[in-house]
C-alpha atoms as a PDB file:
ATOM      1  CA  UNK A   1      41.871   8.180  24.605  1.00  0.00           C
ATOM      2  CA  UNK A   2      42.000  10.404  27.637  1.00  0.00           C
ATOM      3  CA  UNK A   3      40.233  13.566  27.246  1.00  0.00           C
ATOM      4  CA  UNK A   4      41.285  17.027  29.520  1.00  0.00           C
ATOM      5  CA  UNK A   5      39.489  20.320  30.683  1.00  0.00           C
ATOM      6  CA  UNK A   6      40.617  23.027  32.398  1.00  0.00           C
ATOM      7  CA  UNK A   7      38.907  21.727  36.780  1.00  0.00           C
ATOM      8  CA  UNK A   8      35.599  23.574  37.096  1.00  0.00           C
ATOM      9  CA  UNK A   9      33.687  24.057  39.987  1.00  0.00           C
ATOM     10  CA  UNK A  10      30.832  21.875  38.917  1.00  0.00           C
ATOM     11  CA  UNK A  11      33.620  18.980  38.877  1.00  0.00           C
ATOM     12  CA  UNK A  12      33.458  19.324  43.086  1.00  0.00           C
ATOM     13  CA  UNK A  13      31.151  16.141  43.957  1.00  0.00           C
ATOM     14  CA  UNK A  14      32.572  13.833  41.315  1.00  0.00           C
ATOM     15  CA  UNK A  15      35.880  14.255  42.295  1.00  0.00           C
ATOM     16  CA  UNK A  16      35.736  14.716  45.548  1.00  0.00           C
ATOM     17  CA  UNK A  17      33.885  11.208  45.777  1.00  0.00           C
ATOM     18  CA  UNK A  18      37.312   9.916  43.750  1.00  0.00           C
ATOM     19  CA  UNK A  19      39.814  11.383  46.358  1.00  0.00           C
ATOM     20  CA  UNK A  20      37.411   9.959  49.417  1.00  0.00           C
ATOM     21  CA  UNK A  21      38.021   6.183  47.452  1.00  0.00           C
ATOM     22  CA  UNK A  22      41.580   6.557  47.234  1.00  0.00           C
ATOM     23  CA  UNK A  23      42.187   8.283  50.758  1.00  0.00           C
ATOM     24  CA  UNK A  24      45.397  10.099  50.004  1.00  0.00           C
ATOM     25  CA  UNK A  25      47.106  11.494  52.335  1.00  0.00           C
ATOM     26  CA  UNK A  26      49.225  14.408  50.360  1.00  0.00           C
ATOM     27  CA  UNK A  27      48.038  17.929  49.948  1.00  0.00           C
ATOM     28  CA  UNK A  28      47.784  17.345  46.154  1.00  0.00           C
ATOM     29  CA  UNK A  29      44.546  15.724  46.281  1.00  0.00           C
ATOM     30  CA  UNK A  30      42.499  18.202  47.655  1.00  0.00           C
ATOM     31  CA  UNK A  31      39.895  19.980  44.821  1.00  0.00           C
ATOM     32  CA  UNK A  32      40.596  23.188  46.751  1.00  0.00           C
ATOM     33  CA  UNK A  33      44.153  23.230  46.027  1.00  0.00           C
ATOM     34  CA  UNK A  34      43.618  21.893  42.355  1.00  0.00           C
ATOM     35  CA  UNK A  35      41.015  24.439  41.826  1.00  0.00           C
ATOM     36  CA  UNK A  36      43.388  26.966  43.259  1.00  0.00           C
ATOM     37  CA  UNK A  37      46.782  26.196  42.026  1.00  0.00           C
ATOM     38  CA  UNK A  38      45.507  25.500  38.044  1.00  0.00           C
ATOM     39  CA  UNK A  39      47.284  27.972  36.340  1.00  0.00           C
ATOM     40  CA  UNK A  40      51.363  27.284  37.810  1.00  0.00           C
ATOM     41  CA  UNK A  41      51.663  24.234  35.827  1.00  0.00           C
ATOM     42  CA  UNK A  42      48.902  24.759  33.546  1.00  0.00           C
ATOM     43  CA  UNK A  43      47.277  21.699  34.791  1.00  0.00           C
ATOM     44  CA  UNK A  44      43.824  20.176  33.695  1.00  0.00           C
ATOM     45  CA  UNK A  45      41.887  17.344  34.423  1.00  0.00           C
ATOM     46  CA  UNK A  46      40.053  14.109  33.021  1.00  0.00           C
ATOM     47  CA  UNK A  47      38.142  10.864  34.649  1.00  0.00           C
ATOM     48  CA  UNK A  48      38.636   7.392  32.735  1.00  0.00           C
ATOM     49  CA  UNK A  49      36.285   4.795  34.894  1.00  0.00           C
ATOM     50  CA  UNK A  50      36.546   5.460  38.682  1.00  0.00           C
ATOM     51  CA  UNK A  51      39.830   7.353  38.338  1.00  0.00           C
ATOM     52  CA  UNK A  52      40.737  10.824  38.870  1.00  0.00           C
ATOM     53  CA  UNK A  53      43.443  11.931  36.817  1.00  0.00           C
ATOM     54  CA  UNK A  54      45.262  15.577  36.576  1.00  0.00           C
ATOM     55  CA  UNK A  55      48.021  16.480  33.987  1.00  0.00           C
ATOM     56  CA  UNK A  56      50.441  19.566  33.826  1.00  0.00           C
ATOM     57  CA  UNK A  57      50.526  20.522  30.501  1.00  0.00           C
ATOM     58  CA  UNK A  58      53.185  23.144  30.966  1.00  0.00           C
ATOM     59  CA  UNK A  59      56.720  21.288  29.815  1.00  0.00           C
ATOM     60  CA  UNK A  60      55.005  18.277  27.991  1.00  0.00           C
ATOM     61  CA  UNK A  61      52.803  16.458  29.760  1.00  0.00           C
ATOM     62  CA  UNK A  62      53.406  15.172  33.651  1.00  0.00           C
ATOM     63  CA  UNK A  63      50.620  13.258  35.800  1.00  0.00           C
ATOM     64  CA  UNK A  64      49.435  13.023  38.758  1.00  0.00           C
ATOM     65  CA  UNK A  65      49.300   9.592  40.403  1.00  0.00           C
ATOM     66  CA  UNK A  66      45.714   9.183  40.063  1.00  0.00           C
ATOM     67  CA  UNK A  67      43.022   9.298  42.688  1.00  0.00           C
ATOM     68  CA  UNK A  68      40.390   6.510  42.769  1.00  0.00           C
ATOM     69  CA  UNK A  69      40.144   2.638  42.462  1.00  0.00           C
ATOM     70  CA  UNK A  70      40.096   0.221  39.997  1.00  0.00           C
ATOM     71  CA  UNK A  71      42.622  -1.412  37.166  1.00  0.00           C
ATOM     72  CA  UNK A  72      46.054   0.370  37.960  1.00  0.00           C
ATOM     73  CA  UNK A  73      47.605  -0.889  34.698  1.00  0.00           C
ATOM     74  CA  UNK A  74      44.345  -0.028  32.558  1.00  0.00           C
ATOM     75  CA  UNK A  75      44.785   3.968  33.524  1.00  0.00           C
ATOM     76  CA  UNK A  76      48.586   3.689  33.313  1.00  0.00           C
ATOM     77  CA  UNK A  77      48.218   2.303  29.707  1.00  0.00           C
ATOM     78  CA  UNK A  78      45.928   4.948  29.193  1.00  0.00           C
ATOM     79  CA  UNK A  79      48.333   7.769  30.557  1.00  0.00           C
ATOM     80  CA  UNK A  80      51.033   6.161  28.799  1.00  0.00           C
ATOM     81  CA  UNK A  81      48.787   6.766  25.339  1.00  0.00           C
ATOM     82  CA  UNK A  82      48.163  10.106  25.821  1.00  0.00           C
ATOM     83  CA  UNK A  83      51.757  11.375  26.809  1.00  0.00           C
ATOM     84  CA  UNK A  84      53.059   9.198  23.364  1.00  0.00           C
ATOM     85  CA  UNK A  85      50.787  11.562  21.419  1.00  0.00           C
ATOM     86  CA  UNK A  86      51.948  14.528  23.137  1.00  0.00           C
ATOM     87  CA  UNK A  87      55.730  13.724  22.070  1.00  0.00           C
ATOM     88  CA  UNK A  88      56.571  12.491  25.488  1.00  0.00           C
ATOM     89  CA  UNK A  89      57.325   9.791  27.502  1.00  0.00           C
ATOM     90  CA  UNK A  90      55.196   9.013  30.546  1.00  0.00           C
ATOM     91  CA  UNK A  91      56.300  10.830  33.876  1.00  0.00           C
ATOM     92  CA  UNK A  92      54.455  10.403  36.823  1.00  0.00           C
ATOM     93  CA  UNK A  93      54.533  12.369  40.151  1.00  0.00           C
ATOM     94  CA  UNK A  94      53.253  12.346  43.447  1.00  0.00           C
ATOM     95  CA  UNK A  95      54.111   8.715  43.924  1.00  0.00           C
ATOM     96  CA  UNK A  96      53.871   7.540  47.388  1.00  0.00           C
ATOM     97  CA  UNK A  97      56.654   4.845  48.477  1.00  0.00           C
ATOM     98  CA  UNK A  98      53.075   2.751  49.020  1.00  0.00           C
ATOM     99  CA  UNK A  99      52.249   3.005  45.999  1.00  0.00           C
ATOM    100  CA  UNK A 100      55.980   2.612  44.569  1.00  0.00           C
ATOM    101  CA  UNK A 101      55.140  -1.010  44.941  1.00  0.00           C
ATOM    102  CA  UNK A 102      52.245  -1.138  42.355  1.00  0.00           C
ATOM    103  CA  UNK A 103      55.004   0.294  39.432  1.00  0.00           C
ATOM    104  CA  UNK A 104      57.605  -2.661  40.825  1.00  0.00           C
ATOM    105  CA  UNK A 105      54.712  -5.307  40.720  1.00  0.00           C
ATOM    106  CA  UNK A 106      53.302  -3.986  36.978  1.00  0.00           C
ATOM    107  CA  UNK A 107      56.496  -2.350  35.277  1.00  0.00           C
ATOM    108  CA  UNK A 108      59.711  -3.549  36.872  1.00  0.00           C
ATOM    109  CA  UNK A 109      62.706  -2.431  34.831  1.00  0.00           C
ATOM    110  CA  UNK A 110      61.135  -0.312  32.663  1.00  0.00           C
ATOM    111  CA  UNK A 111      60.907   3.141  34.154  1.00  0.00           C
ATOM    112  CA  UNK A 112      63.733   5.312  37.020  1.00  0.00           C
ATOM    113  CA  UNK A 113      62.287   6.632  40.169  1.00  0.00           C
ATOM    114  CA  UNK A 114      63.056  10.129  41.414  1.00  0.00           C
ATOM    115  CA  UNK A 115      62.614  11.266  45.200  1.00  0.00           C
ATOM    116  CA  UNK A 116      62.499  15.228  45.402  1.00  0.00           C
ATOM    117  CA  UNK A 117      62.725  16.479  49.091  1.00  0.00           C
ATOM    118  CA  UNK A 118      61.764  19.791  48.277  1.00  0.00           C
ATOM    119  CA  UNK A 119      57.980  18.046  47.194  1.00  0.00           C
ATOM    120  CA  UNK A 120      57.825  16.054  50.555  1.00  0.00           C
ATOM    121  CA  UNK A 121      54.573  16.831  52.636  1.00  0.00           C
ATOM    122  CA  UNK A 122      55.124  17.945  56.261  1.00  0.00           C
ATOM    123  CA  UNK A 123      53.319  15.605  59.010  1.00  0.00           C
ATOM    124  CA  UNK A 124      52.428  16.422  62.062  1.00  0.00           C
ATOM    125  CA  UNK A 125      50.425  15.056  65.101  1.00  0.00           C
ATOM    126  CA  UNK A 126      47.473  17.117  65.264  1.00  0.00           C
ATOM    127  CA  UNK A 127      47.689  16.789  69.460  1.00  0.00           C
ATOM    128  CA  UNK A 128      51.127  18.004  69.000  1.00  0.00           C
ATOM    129  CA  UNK A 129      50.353  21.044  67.634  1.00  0.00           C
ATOM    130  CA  UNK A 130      47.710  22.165  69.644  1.00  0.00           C
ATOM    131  CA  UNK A 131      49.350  21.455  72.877  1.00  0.00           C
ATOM    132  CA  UNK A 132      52.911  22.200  72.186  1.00  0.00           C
ATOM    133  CA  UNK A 133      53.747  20.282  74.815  1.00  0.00           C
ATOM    134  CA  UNK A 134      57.351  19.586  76.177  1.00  0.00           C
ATOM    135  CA  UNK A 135      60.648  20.930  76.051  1.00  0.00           C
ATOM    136  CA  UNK A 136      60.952  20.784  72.585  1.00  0.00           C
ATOM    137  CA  UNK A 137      58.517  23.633  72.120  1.00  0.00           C
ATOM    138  CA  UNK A 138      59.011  26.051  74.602  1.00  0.00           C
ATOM    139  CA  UNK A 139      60.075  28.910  71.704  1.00  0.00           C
ATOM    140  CA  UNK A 140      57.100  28.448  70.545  1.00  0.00           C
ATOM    141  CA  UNK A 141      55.258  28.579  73.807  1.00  0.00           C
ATOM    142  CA  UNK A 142      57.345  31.817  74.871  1.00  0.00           C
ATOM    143  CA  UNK A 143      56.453  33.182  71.278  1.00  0.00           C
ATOM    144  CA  UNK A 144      53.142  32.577  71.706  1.00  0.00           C
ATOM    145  CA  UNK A 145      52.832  34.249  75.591  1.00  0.00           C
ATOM    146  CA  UNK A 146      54.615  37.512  74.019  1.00  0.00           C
ATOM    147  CA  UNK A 147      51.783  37.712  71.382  1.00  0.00           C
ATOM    148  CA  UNK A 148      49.126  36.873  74.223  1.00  0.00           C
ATOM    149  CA  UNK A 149      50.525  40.004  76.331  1.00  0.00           C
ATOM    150  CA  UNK A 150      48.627  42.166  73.688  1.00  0.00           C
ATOM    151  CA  UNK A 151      45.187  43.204  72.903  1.00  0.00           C
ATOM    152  CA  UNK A 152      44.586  39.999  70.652  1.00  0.00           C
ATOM    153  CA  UNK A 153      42.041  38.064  69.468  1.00  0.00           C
ATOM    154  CA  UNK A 154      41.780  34.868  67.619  1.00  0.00           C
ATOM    155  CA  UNK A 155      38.620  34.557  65.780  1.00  0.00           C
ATOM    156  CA  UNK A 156      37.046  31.947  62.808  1.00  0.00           C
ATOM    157  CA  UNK A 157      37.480  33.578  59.352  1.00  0.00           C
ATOM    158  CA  UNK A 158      34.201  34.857  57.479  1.00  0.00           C
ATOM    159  CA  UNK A 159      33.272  36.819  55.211  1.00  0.00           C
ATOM    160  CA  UNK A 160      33.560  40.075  56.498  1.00  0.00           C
ATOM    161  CA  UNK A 161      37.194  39.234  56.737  1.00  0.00           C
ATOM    162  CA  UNK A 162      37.610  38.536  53.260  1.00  0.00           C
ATOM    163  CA  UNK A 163      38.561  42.252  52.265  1.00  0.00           C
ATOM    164  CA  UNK A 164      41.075  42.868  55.378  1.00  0.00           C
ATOM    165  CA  UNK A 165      42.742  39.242  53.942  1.00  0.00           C
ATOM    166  CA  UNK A 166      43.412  39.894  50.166  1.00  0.00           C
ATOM    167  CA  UNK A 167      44.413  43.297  51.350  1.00  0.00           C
ATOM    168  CA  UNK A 168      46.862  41.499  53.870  1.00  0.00           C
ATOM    169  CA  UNK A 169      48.368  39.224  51.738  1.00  0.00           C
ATOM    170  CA  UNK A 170      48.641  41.829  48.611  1.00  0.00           C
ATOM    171  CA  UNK A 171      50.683  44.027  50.743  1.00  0.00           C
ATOM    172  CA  UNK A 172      53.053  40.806  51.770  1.00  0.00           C
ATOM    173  CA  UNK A 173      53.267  40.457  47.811  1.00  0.00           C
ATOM    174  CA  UNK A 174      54.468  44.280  47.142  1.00  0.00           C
ATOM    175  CA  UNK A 175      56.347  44.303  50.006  1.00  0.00           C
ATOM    176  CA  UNK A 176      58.733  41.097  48.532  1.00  0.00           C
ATOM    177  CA  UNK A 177      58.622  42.723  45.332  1.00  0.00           C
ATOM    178  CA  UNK A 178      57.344  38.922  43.955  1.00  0.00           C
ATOM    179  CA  UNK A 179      56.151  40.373  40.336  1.00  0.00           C
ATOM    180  CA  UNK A 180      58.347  38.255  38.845  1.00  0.00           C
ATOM    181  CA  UNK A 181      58.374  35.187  40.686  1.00  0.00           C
ATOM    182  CA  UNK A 182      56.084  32.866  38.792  1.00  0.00           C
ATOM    183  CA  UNK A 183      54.989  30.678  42.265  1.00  0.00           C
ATOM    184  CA  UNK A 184      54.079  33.986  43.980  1.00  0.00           C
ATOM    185  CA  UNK A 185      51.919  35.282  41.024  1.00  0.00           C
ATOM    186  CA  UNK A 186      50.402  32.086  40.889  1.00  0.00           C
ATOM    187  CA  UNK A 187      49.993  31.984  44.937  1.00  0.00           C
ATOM    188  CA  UNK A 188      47.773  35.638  44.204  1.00  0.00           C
ATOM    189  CA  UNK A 189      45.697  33.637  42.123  1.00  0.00           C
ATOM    190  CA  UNK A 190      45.103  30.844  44.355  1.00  0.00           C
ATOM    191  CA  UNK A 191      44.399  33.177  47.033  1.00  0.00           C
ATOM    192  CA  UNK A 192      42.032  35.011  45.145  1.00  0.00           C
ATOM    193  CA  UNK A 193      40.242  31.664  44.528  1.00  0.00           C
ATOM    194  CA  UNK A 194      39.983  30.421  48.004  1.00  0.00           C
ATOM    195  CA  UNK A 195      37.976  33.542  48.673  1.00  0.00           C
ATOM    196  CA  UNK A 196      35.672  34.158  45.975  1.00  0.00           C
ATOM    197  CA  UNK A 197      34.568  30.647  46.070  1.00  0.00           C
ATOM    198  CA  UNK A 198      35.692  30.026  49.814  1.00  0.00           C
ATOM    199  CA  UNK A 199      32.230  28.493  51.119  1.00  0.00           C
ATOM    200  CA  UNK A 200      31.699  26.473  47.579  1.00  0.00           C
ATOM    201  CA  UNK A 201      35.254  24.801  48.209  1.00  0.00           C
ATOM    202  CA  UNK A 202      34.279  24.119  51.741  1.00  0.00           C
ATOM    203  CA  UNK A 203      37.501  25.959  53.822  1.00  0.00           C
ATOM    204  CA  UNK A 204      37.637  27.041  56.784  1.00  0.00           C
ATOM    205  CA  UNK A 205      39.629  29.407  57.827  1.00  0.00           C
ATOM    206  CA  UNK A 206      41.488  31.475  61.497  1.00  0.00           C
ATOM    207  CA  UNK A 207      42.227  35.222  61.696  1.00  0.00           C
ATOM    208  CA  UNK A 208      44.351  36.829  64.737  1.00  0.00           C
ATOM    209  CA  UNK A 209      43.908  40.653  64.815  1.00  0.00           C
ATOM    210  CA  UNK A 210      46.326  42.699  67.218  1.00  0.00           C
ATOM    211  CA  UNK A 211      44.572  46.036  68.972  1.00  0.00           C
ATOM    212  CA  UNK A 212      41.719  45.575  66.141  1.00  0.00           C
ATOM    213  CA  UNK A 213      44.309  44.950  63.149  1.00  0.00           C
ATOM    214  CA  UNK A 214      44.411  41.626  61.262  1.00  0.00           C
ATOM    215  CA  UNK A 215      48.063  40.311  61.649  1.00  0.00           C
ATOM    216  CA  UNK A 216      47.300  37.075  60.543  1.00  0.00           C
ATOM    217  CA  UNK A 217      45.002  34.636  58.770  1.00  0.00           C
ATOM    218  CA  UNK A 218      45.402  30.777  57.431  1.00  0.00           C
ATOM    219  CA  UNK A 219      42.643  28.649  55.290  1.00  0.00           C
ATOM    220  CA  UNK A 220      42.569  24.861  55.208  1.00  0.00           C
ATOM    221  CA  UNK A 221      40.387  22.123  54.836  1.00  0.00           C
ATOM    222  CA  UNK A 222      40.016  18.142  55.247  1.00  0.00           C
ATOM    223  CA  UNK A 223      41.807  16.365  53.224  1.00  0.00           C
ATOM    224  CA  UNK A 224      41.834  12.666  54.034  1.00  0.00           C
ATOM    225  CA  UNK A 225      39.751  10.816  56.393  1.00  0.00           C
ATOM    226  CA  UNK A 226      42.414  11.343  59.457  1.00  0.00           C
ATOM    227  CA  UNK A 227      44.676  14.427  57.862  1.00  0.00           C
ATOM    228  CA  UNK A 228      43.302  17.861  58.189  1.00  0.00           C
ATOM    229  CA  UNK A 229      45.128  20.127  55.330  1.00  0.00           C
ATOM    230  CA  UNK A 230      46.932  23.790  55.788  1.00  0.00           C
ATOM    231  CA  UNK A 231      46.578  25.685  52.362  1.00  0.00           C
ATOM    232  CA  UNK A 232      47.688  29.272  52.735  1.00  0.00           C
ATOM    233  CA  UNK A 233      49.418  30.811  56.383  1.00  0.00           C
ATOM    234  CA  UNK A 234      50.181  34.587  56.518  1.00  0.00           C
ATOM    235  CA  UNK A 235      50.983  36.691  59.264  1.00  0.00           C
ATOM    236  CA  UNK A 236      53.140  39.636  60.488  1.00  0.00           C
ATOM    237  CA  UNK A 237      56.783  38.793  60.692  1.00  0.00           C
ATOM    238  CA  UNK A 238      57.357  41.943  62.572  1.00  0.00           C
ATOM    239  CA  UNK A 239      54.575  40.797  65.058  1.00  0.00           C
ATOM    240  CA  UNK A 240      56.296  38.587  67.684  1.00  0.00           C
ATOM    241  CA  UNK A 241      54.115  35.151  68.065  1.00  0.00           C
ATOM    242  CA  UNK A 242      52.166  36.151  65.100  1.00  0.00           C
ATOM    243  CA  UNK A 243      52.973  33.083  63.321  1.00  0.00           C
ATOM    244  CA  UNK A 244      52.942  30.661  66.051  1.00  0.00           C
ATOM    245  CA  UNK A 245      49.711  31.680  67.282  1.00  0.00           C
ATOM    246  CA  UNK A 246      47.701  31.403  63.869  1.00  0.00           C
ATOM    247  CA  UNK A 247      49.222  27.802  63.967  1.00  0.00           C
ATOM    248  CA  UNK A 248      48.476  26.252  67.281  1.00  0.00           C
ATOM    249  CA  UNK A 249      45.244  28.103  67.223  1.00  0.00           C
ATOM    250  CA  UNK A 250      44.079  27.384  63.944  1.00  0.00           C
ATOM    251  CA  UNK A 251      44.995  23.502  65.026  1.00  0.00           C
ATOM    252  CA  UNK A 252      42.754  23.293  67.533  1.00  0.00           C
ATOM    253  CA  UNK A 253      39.441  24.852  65.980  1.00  0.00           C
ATOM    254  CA  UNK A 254      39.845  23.101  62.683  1.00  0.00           C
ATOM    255  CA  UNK A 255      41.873  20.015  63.156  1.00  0.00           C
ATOM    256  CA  UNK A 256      40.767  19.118  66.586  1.00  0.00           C
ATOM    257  CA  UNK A 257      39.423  15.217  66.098  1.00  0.00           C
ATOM    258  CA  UNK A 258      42.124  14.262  62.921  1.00  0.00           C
ATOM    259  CA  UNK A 259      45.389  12.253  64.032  1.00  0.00           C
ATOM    260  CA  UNK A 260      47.262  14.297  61.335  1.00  0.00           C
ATOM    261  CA  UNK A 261      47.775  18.261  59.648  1.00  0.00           C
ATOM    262  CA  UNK A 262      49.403  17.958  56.563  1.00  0.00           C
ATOM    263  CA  UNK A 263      51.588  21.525  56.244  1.00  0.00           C
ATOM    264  CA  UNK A 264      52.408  20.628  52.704  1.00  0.00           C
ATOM    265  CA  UNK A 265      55.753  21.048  51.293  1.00  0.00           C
ATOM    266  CA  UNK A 266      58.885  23.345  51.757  1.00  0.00           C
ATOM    267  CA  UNK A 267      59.838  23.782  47.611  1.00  0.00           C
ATOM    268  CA  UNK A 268      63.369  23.584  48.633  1.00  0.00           C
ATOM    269  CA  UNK A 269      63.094  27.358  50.286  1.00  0.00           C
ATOM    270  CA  UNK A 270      66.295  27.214  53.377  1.00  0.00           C
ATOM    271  CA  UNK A 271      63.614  29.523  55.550  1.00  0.00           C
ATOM    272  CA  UNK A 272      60.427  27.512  55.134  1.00  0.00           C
ATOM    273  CA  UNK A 273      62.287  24.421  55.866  1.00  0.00           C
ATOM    274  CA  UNK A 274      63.675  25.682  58.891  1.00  0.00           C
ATOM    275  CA  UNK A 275      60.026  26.850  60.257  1.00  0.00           C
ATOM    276  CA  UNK A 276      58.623  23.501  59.068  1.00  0.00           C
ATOM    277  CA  UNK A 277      61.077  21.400  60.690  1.00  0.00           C
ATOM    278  CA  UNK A 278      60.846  23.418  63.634  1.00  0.00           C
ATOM    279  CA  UNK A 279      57.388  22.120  64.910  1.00  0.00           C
ATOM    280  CA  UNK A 280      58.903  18.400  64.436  1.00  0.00           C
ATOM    281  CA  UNK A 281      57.162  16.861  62.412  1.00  0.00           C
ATOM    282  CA  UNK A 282      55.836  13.200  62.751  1.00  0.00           C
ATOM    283  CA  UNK A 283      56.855  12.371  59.182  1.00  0.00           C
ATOM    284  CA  UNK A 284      57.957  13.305  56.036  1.00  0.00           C
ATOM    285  CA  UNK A 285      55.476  12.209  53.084  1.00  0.00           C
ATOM    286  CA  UNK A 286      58.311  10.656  50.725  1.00  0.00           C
ATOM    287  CA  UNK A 287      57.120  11.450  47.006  1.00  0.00           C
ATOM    288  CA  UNK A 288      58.620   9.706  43.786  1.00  0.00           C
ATOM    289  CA  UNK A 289      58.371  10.635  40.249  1.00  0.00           C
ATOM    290  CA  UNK A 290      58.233   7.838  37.620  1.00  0.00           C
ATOM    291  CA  UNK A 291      59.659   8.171  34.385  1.00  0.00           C
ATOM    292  CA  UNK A 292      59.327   6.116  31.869  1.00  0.00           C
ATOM    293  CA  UNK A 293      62.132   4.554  29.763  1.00  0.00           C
END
């Protein structure tokens, strides 16, 4: 039977070798982010053979498509086990329409699939970003050329910008009165973990500072072998081109040589999926969740 422990950071070179078999393109499979993001769904992990498999054990039990390669229908069968003895019946997220096919092929008829938007990755063309070229991003250009008029400076994030960042994003936290919004409790704590552990998890990271002030920072790492992942963005509403800037320039010092940045998901918020959208996106990653008659 399938065995689970809370993800550790001594877990880092098994399963990162896992993800690199599998190749997944979606910001889920990233040991940052699971590392990071534990505690919102109370979610722990287990290996069975060459698989990679994480569970949310906050409603009943929910998986992960699993990272990894070898017998598909061995691990489901063992998934399927484990959520029987937990009272529930086997659901399955992060399901790729790719990998949609392997549940027709092995289980047809016996299971509904879901699509939620809100849980769809945002896509882009790495070139796109960086260049913001064409008509279709001249806001952002003119947003950008307002924040350049400054004193400004763009610089990689170390450590001696760790303190100026918690202190950055703690103030966006009081300032939106989130104490009772589970996500952006949970987003403190993922924060916090990115830093303490920030060269162990292997980020990288942009600042922009305005007349010596930070106004801006953004952490991300590799995800896939052609997909460079955006974990956390902050910056200064207030600051015109704040935003825009940490993007583009971020882009091109971390992601320059990847065909894709993944800008994760938009949780159904109107105003993040207005930004997202607005830096057009190559694709949408489609998600499913299986559930199990």
């Amino acid at each position: 039977m399938l065995e689970f422990k809370v993800i550790e950071l001594s877990d880092k070179s098994w399963i990162k070798e896992l993800l690199r078999k599998s190749d997944f393109r979606g910001c889920e499979y990233s040991f940052a982010n699971n590392m990071a993001w534990r505690r919102l769904y109370e979610t722990k992990i287990s290996r069975y053979k060459d698989f990679y498999i994480s569970c949310s054990h906050k409603y009943g039990v929910q998986f992960t498509f699993p990272a990894g390669e070898g017998d598909y229908k061995d691990v489901i069968e063992q998934m399927k086990e484990y959520a029987g003895l937990n009272n529930s019946p086997l659901i399955i997220g992060s399901v790729t329409n790719k990998n949609l096919k392997l549940f027709e092929e092995l289980y047809s008829g016996q299971y509904t699939a879901l699509a939620d938007e809100n849980c769809f990755d945002y896509i882009y063309e790495a070139e796109s970003l960086i260049n913001l070229a064409g008509k279709k991003y001249h806001k952002k250009r003119n947003h950008i050329k307002k924040l350049y008029e400054n004193n400004w400076e763009y610089s990689e994030l170390t450590e001696k910008d760790y303190n100026d960042c918690i202190e950055f994003a703690v103030r966006s936290y009081n300032d939106n009165k989130a104490y009772d919004d589970e996500s952006s409790v949970s987003e403190q704590f993922a924060i916090n973990t990115f830093f303490t552990q920030f060269k162990e998890l292997d980020l990288k990271g942009g600042v922009i500072r305005v007349n010596g002030k930070l106004e801006g920072f953004t952490i991300g790492e590799a995800i896939n072998s052609d997909t460079y992942g955006i974990h956390i963005e902050k910056a200064n509403a207030s600051v015109q081109g704040a935003y825009a800037a940490i993007n583009r320039e971020f882009a091109e010092s971390a992601a320059s040589g990847y065909k894709y940045i993944n800008r994760e998901e938009d949780l159904g918020i109107e105003g993040l999926r207005k930004s997202k959208r607005s830096y057009y996106p190559a694709f949408l990653l489609e998600k499913n969740t299986i559930t199990f008659r």
